[in-house]
PDB file of N, CA and C in Angstrom:
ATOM      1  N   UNK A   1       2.112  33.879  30.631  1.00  0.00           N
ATOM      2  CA  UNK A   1       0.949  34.018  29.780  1.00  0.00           C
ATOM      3  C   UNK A   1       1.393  33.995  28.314  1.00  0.00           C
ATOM      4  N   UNK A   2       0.720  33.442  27.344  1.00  0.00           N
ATOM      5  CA  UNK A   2       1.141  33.029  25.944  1.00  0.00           C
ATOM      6  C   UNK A   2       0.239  34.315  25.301  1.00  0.00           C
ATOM      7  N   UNK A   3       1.314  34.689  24.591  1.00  0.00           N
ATOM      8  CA  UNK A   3       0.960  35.925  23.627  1.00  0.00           C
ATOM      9  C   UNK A   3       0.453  35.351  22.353  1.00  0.00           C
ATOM     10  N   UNK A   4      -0.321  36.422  21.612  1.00  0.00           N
ATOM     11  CA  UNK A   4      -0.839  36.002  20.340  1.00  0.00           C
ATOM     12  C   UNK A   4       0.496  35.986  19.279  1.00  0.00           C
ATOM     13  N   UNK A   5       1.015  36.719  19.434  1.00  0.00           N
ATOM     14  CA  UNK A   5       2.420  36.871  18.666  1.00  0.00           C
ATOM     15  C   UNK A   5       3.496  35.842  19.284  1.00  0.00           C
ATOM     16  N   UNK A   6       3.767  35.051  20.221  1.00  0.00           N
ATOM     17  CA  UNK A   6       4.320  33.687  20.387  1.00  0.00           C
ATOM     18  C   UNK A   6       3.430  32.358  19.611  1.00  0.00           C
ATOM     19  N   UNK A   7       2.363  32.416  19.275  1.00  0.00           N
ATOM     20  CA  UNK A   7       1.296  31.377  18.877  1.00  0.00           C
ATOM     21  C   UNK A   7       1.770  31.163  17.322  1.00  0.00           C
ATOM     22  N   UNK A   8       2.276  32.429  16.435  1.00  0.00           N
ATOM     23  CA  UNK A   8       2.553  32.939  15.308  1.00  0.00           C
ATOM     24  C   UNK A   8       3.860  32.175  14.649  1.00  0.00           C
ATOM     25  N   UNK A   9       4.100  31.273  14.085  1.00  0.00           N
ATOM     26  CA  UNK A   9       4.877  30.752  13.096  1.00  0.00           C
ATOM     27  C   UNK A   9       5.240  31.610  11.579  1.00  0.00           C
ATOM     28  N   UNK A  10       6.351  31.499  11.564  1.00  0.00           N
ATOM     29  CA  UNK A  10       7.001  32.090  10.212  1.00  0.00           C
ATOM     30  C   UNK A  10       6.339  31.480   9.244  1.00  0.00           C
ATOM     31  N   UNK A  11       6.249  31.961   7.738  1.00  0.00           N
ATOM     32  CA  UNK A  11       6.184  31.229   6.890  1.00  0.00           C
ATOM     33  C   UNK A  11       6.853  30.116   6.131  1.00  0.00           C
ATOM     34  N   UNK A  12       8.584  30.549   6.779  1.00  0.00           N
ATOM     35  CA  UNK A  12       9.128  29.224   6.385  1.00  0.00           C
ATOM     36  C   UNK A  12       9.124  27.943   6.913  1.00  0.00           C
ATOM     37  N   UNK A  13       8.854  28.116   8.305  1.00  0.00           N
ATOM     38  CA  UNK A  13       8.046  27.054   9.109  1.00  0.00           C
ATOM     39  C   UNK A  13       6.604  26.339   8.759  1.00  0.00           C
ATOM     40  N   UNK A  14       5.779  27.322   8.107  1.00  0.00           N
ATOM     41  CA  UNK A  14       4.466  26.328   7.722  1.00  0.00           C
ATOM     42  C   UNK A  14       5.107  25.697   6.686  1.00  0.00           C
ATOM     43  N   UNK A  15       5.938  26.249   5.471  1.00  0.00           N
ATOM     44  CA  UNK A  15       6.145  25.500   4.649  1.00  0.00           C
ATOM     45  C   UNK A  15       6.645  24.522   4.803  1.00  0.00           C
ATOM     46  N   UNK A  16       7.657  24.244   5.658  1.00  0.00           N
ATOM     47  CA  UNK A  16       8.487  23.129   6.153  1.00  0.00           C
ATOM     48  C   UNK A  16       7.319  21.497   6.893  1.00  0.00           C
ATOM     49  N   UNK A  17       6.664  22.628   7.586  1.00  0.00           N
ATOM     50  CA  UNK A  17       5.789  21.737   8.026  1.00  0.00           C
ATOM     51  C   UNK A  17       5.090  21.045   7.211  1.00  0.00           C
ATOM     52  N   UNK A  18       4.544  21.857   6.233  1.00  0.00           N
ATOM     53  CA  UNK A  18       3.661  21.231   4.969  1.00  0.00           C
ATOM     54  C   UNK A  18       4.129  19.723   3.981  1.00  0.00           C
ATOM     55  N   UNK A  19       5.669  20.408   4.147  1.00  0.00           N
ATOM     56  CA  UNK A  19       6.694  19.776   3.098  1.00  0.00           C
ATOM     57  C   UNK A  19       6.959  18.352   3.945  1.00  0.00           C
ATOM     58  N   UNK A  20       6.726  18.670   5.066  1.00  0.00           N
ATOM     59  CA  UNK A  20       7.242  17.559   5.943  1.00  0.00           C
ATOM     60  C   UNK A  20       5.854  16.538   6.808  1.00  0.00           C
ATOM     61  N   UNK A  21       4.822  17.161   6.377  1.00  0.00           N
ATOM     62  CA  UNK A  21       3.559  16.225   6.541  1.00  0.00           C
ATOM     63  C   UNK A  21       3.372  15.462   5.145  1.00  0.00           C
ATOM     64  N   UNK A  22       3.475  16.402   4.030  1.00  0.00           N
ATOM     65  CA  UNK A  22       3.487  16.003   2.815  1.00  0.00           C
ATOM     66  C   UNK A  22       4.024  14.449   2.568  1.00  0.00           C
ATOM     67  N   UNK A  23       5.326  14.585   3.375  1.00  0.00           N
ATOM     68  CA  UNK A  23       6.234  13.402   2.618  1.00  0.00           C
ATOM     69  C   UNK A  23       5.514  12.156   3.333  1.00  0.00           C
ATOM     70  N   UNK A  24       5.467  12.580   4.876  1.00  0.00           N
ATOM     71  CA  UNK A  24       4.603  11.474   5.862  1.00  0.00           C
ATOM     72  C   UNK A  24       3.613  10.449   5.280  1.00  0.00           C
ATOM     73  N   UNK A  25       2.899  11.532   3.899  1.00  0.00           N
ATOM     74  CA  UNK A  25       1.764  11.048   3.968  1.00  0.00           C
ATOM     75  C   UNK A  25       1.597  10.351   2.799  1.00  0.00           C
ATOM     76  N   UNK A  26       2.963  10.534   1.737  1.00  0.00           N
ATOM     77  CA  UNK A  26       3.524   9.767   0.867  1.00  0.00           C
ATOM     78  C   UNK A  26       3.750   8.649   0.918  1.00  0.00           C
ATOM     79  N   UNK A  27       4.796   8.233   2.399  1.00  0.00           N
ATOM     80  CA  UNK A  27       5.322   7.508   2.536  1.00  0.00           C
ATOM     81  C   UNK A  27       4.006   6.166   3.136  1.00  0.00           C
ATOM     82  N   UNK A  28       3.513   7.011   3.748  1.00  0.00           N
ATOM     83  CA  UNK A  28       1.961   6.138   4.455  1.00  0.00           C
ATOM     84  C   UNK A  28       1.032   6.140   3.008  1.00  0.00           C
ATOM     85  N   UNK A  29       1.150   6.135   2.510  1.00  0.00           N
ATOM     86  CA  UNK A  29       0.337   5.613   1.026  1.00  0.00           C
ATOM     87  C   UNK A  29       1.588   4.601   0.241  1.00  0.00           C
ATOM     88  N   UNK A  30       2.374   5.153   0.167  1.00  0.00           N
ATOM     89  CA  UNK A  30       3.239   3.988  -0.637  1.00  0.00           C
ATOM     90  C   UNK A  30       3.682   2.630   0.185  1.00  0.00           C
ATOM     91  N   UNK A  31       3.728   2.779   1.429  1.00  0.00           N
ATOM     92  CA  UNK A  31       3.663   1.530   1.998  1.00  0.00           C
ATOM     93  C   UNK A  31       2.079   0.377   2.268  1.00  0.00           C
ATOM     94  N   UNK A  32       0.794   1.166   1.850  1.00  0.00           N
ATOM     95  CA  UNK A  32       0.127   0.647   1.919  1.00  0.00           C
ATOM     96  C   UNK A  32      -0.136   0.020   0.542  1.00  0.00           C
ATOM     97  N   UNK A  33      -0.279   0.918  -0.162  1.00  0.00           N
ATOM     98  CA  UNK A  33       0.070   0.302  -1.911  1.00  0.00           C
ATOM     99  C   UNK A  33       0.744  -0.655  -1.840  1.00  0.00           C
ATOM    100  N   UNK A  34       1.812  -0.411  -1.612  1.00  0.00           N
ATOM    101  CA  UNK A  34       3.333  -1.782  -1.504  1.00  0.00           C
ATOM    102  C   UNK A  34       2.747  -3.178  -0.547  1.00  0.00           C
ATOM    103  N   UNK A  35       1.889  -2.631   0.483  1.00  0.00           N
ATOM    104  CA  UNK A  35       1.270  -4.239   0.682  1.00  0.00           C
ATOM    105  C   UNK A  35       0.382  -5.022   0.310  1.00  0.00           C
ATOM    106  N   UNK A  36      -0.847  -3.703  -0.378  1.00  0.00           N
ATOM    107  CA  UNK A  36      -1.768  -4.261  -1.206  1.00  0.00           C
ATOM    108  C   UNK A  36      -1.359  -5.341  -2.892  1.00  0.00           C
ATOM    109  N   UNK A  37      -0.071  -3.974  -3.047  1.00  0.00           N
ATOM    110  CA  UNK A  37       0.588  -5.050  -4.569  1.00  0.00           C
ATOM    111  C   UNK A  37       1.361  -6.155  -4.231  1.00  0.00           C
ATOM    112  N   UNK A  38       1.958  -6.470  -2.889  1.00  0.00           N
ATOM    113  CA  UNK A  38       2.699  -7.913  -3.039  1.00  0.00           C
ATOM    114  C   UNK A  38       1.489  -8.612  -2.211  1.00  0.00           C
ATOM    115  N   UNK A  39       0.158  -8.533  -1.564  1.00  0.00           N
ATOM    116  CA  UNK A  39      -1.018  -9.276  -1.674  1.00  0.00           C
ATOM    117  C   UNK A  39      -1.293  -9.608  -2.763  1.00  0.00           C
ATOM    118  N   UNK A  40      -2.002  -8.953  -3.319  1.00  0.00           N
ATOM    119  CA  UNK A  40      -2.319  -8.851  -5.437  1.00  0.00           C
ATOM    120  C   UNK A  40      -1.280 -10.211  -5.678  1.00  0.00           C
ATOM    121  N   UNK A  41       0.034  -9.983  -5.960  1.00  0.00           N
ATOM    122  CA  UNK A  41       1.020 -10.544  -6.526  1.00  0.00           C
ATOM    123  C   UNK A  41       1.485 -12.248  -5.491  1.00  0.00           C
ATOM    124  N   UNK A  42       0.866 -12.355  -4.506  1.00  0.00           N
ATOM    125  CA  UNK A  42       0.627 -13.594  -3.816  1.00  0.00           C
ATOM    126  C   UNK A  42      -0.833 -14.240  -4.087  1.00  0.00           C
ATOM    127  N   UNK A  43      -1.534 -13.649  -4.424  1.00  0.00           N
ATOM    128  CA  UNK A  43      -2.663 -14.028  -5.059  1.00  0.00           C
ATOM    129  C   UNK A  43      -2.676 -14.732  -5.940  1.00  0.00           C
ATOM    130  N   UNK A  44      -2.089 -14.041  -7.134  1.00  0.00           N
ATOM    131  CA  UNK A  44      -2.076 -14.114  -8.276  1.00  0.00           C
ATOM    132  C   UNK A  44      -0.589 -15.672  -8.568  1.00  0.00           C
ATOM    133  N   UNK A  45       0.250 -15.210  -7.679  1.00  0.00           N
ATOM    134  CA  UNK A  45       1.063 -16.421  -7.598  1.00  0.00           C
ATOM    135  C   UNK A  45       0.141 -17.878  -6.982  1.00  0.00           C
ATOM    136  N   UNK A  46      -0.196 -17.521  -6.210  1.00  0.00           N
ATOM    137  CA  UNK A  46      -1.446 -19.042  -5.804  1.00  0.00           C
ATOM    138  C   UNK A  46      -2.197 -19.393  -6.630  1.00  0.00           C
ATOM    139  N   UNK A  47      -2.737 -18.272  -7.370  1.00  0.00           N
ATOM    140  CA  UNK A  47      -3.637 -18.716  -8.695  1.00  0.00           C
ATOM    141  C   UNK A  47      -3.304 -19.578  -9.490  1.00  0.00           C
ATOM    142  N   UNK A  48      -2.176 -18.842  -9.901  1.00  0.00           N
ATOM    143  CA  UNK A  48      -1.463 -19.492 -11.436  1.00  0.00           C
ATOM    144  C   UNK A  48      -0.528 -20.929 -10.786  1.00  0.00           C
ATOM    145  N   UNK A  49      -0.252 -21.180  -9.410  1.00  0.00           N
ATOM    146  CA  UNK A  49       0.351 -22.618  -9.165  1.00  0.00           C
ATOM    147  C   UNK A  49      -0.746 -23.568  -9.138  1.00  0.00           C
ATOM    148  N   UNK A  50      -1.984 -23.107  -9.204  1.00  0.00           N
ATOM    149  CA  UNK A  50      -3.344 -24.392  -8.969  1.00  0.00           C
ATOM    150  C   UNK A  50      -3.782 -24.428  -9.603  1.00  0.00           C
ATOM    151  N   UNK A  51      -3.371 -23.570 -11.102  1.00  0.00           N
ATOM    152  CA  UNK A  51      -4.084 -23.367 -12.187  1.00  0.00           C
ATOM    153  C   UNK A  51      -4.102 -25.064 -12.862  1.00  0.00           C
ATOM    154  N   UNK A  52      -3.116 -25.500 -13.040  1.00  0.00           N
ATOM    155  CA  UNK A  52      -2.382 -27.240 -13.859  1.00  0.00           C
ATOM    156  C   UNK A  52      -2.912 -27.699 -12.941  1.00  0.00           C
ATOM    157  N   UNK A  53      -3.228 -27.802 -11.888  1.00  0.00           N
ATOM    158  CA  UNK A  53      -3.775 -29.329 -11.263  1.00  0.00           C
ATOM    159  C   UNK A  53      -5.501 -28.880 -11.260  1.00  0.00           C
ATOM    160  N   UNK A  54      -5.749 -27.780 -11.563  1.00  0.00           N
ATOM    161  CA  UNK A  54      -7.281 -27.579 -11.806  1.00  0.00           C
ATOM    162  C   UNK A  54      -7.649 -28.060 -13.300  1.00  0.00           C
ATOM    163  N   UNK A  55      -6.556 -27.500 -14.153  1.00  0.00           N
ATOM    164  CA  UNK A  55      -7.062 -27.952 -15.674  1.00  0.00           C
ATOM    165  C   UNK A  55      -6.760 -29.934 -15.624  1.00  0.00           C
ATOM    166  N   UNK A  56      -5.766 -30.515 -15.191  1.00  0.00           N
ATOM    167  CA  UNK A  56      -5.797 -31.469 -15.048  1.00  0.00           C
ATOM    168  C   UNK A  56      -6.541 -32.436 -14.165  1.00  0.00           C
ATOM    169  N   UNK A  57      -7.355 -31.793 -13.190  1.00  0.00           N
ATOM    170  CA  UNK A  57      -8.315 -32.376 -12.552  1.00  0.00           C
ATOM    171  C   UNK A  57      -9.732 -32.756 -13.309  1.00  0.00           C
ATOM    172  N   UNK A  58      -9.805 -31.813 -14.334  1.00  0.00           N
ATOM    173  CA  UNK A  58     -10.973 -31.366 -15.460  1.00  0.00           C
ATOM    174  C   UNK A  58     -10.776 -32.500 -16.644  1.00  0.00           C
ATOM    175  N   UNK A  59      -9.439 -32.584 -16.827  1.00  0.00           N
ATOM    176  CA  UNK A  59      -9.362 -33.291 -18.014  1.00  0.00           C
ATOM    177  C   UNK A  59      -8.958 -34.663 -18.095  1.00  0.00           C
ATOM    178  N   UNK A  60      -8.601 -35.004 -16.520  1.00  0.00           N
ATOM    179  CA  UNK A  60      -8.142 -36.832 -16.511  1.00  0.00           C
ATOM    180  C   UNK A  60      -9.429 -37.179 -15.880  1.00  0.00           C
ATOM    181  N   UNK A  61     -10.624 -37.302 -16.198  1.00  0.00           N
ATOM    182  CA  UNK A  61     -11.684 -37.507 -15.385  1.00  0.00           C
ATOM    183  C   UNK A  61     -11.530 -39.322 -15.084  1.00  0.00           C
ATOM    184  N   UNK A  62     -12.046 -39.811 -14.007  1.00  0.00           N
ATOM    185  CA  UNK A  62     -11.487 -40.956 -13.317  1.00  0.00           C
ATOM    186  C   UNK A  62     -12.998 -41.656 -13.855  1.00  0.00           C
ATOM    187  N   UNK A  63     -12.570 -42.738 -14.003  1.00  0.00           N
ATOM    188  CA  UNK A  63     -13.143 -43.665 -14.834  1.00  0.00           C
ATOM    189  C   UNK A  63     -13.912 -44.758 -14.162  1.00  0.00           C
ATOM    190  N   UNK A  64     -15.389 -45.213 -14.071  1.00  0.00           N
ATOM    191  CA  UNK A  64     -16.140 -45.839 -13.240  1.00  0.00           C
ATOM    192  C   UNK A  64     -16.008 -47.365 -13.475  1.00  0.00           C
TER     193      UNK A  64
END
């Protein structure tokens, strides 16, 4: 039978725990950031390579 006083964690244990969900949840935000910014930054690289054949599509207009 489980006692109320076996159920009972130290305090240096919640802290640990805290300290150690804490980082979890760091790490699960900075890796989602980190895929959202090299999306962003593939974006933004596709942009700017179609940018010259868009301005040059605009400006050699083909002649009837």
């Amino acid at each position: 039978m489980t006692t109320a006083r076996s159920l009972q964690t130290t305090l240096s244990q919640q802290v640990l725990s805290l300290g150690l969900a804490a980082l979890v949840t760091t790490g699960a935000l900075a890796g989602v950031l980190g895929l959202a910014a090299s999306d962003q930054a593939a974006l933004m690289a596709r942009q700017a390579a179609s940018a010259p054949q868009a301005i040059a599509a605009v400006l050699v207009l083909p002649t009837a």
